[in-house]
C-alpha atoms as a PDB file:
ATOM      1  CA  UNK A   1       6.451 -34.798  76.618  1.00  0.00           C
ATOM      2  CA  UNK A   2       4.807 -31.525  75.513  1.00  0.00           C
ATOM      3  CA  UNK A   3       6.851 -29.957  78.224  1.00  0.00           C
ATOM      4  CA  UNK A   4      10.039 -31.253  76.203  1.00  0.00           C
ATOM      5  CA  UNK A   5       8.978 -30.160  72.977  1.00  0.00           C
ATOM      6  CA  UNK A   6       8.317 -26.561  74.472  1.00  0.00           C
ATOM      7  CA  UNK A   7      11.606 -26.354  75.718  1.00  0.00           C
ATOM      8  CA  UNK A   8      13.026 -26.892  72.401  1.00  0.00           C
ATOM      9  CA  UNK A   9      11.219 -24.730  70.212  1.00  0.00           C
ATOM     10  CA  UNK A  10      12.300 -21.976  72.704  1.00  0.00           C
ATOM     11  CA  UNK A  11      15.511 -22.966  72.364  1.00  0.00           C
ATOM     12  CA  UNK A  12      15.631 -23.378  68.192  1.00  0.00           C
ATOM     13  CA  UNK A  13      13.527 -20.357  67.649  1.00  0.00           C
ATOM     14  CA  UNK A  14      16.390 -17.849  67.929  1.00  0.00           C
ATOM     15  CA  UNK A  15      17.858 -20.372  66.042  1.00  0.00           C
ATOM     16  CA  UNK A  16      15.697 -20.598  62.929  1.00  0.00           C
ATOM     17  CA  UNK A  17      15.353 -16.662  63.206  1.00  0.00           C
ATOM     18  CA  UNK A  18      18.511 -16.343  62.717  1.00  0.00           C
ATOM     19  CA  UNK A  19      18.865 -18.980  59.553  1.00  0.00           C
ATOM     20  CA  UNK A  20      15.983 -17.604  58.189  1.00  0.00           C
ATOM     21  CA  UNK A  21      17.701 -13.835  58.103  1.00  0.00           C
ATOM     22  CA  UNK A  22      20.568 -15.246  56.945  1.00  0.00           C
ATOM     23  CA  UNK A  23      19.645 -17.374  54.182  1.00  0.00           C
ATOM     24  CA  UNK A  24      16.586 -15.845  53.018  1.00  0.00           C
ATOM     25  CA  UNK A  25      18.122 -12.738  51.195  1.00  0.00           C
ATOM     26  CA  UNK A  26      20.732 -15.179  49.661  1.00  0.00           C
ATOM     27  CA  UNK A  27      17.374 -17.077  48.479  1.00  0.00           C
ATOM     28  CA  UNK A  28      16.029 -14.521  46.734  1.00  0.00           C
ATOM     29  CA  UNK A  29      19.121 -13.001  45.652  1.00  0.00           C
ATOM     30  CA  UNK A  30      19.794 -15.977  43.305  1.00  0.00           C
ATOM     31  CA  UNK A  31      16.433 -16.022  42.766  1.00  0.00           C
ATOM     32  CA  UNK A  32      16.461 -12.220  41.957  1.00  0.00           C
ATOM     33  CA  UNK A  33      19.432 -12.292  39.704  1.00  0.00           C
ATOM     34  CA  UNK A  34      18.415 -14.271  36.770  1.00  0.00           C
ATOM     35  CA  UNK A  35      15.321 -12.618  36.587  1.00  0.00           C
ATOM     36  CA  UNK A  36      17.159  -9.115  35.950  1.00  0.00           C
ATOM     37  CA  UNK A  37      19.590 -10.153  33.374  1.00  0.00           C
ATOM     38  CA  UNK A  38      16.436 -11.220  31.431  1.00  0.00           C
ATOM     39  CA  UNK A  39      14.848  -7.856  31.742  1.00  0.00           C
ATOM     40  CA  UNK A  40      18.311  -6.204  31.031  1.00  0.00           C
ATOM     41  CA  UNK A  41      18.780  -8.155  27.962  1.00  0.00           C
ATOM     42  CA  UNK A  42      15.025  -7.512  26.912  1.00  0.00           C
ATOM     43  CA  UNK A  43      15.931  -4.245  27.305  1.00  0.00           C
ATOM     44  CA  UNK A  44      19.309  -4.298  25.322  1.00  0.00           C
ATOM     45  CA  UNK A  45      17.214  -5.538  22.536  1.00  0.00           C
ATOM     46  CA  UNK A  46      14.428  -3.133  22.506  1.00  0.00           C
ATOM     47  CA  UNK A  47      17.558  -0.596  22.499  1.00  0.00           C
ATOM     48  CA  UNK A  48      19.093  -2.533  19.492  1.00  0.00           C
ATOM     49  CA  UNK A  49      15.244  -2.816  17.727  1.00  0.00           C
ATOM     50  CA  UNK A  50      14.583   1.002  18.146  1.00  0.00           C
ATOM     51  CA  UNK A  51      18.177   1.948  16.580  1.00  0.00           C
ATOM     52  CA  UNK A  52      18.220  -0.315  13.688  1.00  0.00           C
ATOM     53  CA  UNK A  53      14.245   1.289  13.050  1.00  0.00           C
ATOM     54  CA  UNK A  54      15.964   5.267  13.084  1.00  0.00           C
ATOM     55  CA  UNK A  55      18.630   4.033  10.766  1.00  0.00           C
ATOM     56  CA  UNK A  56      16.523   2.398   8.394  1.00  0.00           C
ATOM     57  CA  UNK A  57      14.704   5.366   8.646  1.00  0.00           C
ATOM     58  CA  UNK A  58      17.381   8.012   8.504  1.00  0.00           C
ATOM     59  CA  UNK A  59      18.786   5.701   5.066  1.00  0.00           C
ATOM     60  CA  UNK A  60      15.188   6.177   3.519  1.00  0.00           C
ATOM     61  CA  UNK A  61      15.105   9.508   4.516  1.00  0.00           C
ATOM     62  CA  UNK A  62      19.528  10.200   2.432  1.00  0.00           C
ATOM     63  CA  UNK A  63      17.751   8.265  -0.694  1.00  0.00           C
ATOM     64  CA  UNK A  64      14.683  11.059  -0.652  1.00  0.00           C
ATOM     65  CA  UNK A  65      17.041  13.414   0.121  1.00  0.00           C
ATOM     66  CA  UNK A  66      18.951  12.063  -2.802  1.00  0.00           C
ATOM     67  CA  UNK A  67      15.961  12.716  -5.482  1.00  0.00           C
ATOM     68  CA  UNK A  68      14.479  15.526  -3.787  1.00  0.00           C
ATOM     69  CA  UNK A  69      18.206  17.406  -4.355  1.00  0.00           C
ATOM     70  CA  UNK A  70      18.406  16.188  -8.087  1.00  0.00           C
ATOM     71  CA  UNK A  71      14.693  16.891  -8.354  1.00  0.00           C
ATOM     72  CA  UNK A  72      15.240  20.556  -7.247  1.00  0.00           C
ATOM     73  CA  UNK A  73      18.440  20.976  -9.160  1.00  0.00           C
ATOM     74  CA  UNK A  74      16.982  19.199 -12.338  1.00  0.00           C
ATOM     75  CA  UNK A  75      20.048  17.023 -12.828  1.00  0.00           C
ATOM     76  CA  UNK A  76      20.714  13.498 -12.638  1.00  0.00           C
ATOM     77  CA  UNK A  77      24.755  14.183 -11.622  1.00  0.00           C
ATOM     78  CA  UNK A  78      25.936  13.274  -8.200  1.00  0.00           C
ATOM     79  CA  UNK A  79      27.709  16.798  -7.772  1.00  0.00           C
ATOM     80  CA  UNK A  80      28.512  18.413  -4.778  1.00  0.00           C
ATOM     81  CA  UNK A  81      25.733  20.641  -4.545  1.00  0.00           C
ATOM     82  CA  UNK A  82      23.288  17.632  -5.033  1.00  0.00           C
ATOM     83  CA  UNK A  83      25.444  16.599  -2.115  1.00  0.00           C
ATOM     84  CA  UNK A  84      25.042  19.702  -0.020  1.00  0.00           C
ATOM     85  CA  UNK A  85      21.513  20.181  -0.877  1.00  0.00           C
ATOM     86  CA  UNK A  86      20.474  16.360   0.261  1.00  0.00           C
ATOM     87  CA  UNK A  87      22.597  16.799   3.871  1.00  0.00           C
ATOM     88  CA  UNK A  88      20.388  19.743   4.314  1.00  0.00           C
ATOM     89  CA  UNK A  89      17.427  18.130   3.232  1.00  0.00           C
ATOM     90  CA  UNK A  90      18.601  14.851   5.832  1.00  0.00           C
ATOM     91  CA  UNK A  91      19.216  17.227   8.554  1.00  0.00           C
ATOM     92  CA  UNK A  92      15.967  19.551   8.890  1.00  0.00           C
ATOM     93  CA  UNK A  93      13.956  16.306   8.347  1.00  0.00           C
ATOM     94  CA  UNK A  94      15.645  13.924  10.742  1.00  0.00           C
ATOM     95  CA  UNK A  95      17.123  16.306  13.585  1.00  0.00           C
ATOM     96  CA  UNK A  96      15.771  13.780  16.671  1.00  0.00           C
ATOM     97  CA  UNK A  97      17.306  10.401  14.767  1.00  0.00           C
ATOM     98  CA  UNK A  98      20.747  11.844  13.983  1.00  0.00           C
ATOM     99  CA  UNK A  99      21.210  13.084  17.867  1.00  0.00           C
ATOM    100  CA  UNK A 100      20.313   9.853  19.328  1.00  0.00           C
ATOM    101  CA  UNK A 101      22.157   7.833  16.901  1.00  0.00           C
ATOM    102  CA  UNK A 102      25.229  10.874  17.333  1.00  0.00           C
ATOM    103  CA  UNK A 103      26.240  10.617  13.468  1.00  0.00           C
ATOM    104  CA  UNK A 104      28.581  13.699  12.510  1.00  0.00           C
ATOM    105  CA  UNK A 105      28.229  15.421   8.895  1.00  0.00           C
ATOM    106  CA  UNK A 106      30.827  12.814   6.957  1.00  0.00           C
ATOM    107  CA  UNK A 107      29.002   9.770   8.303  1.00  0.00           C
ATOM    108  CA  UNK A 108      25.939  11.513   6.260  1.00  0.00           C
ATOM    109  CA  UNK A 109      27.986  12.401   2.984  1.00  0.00           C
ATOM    110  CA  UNK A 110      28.733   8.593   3.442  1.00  0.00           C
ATOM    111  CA  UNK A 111      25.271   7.456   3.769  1.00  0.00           C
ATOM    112  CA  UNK A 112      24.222   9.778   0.884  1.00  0.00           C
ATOM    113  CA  UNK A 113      27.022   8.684  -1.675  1.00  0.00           C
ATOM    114  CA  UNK A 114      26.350   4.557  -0.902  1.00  0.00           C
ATOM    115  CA  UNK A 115      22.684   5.810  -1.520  1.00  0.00           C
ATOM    116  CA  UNK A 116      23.417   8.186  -4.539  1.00  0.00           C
ATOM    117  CA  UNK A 117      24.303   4.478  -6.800  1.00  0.00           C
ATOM    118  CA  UNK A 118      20.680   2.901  -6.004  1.00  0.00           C
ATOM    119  CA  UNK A 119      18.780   6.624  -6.395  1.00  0.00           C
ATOM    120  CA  UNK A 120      21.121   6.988  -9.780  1.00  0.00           C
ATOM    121  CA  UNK A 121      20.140   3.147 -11.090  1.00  0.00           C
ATOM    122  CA  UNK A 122      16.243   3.883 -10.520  1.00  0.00           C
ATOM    123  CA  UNK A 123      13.905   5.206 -13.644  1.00  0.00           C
ATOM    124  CA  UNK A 124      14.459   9.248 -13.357  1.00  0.00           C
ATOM    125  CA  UNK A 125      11.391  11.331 -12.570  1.00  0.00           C
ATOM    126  CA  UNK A 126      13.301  14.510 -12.963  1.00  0.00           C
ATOM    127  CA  UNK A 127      11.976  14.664 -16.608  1.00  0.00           C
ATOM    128  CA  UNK A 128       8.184  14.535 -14.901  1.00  0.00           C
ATOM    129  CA  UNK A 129       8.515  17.934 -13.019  1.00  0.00           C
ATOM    130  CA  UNK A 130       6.525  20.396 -14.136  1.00  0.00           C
ATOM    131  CA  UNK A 131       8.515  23.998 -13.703  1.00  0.00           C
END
């Protein structure tokens, strides 16, 4: 009897070798596969988190820029120079966000002018400067 049962595991090894190469890198393939669209889409949303951080930072950073221009000019007019003088201001403070989030020169006049109507509705403190 133990003679039999040799026999047969000699002859079903090669066997179960061979459906054990086969089907164990299917195994963990579909076990493998779920696991890295989690981490992909963990990873799209830490992308997503850290972007929507620099722009809430880079649309504090146009409504300084906004007061710090007016400040400097002494006005409380949305003029050109205000304008100029705030893109400026955005740029040399905020070099690193606007490369990563790759926004050109208009896309800042934008952001400035929605910002200019909240900076413009707030108490002044233009009279509180002291020349």
């Amino acid at each position: 009897m133990t003679n039999i049962i040799l026999h047969l595991i000699e002859i079903f090894q090669p066997i179960v070798t061979l459906l054990v190469s086969v089907f164990a890198p299917i195994l963990i393939k579909c076990i493998a596969q779920p696991l890295i669209c989690l981490l992909r889409v963990t990873e799209e949303s830490k992308q997503l988190e850290i972007e929507n951080i620099l722009r809430n930072s880079l649309h504090q950073s146009a409504s300084n820029a906004i007061k710090f221009a007016m400040s400097k000019l002494q006005t409380s007019d949305l003029s050109p120079e205000v304008i100029e003088l705030a893109r400026k201001y955005v740029y040399t403070t905020n070099p690193d966000t606007i490369n990563q989030l790759q926004i050109n020169e208009q896309t800042i006049s934008d952001i400035l002018y929605s910002k200019a109507d909240f900076v413009q509705s707030q108490p002044s403190s233009t009279n509180l400067l002291v020349s």
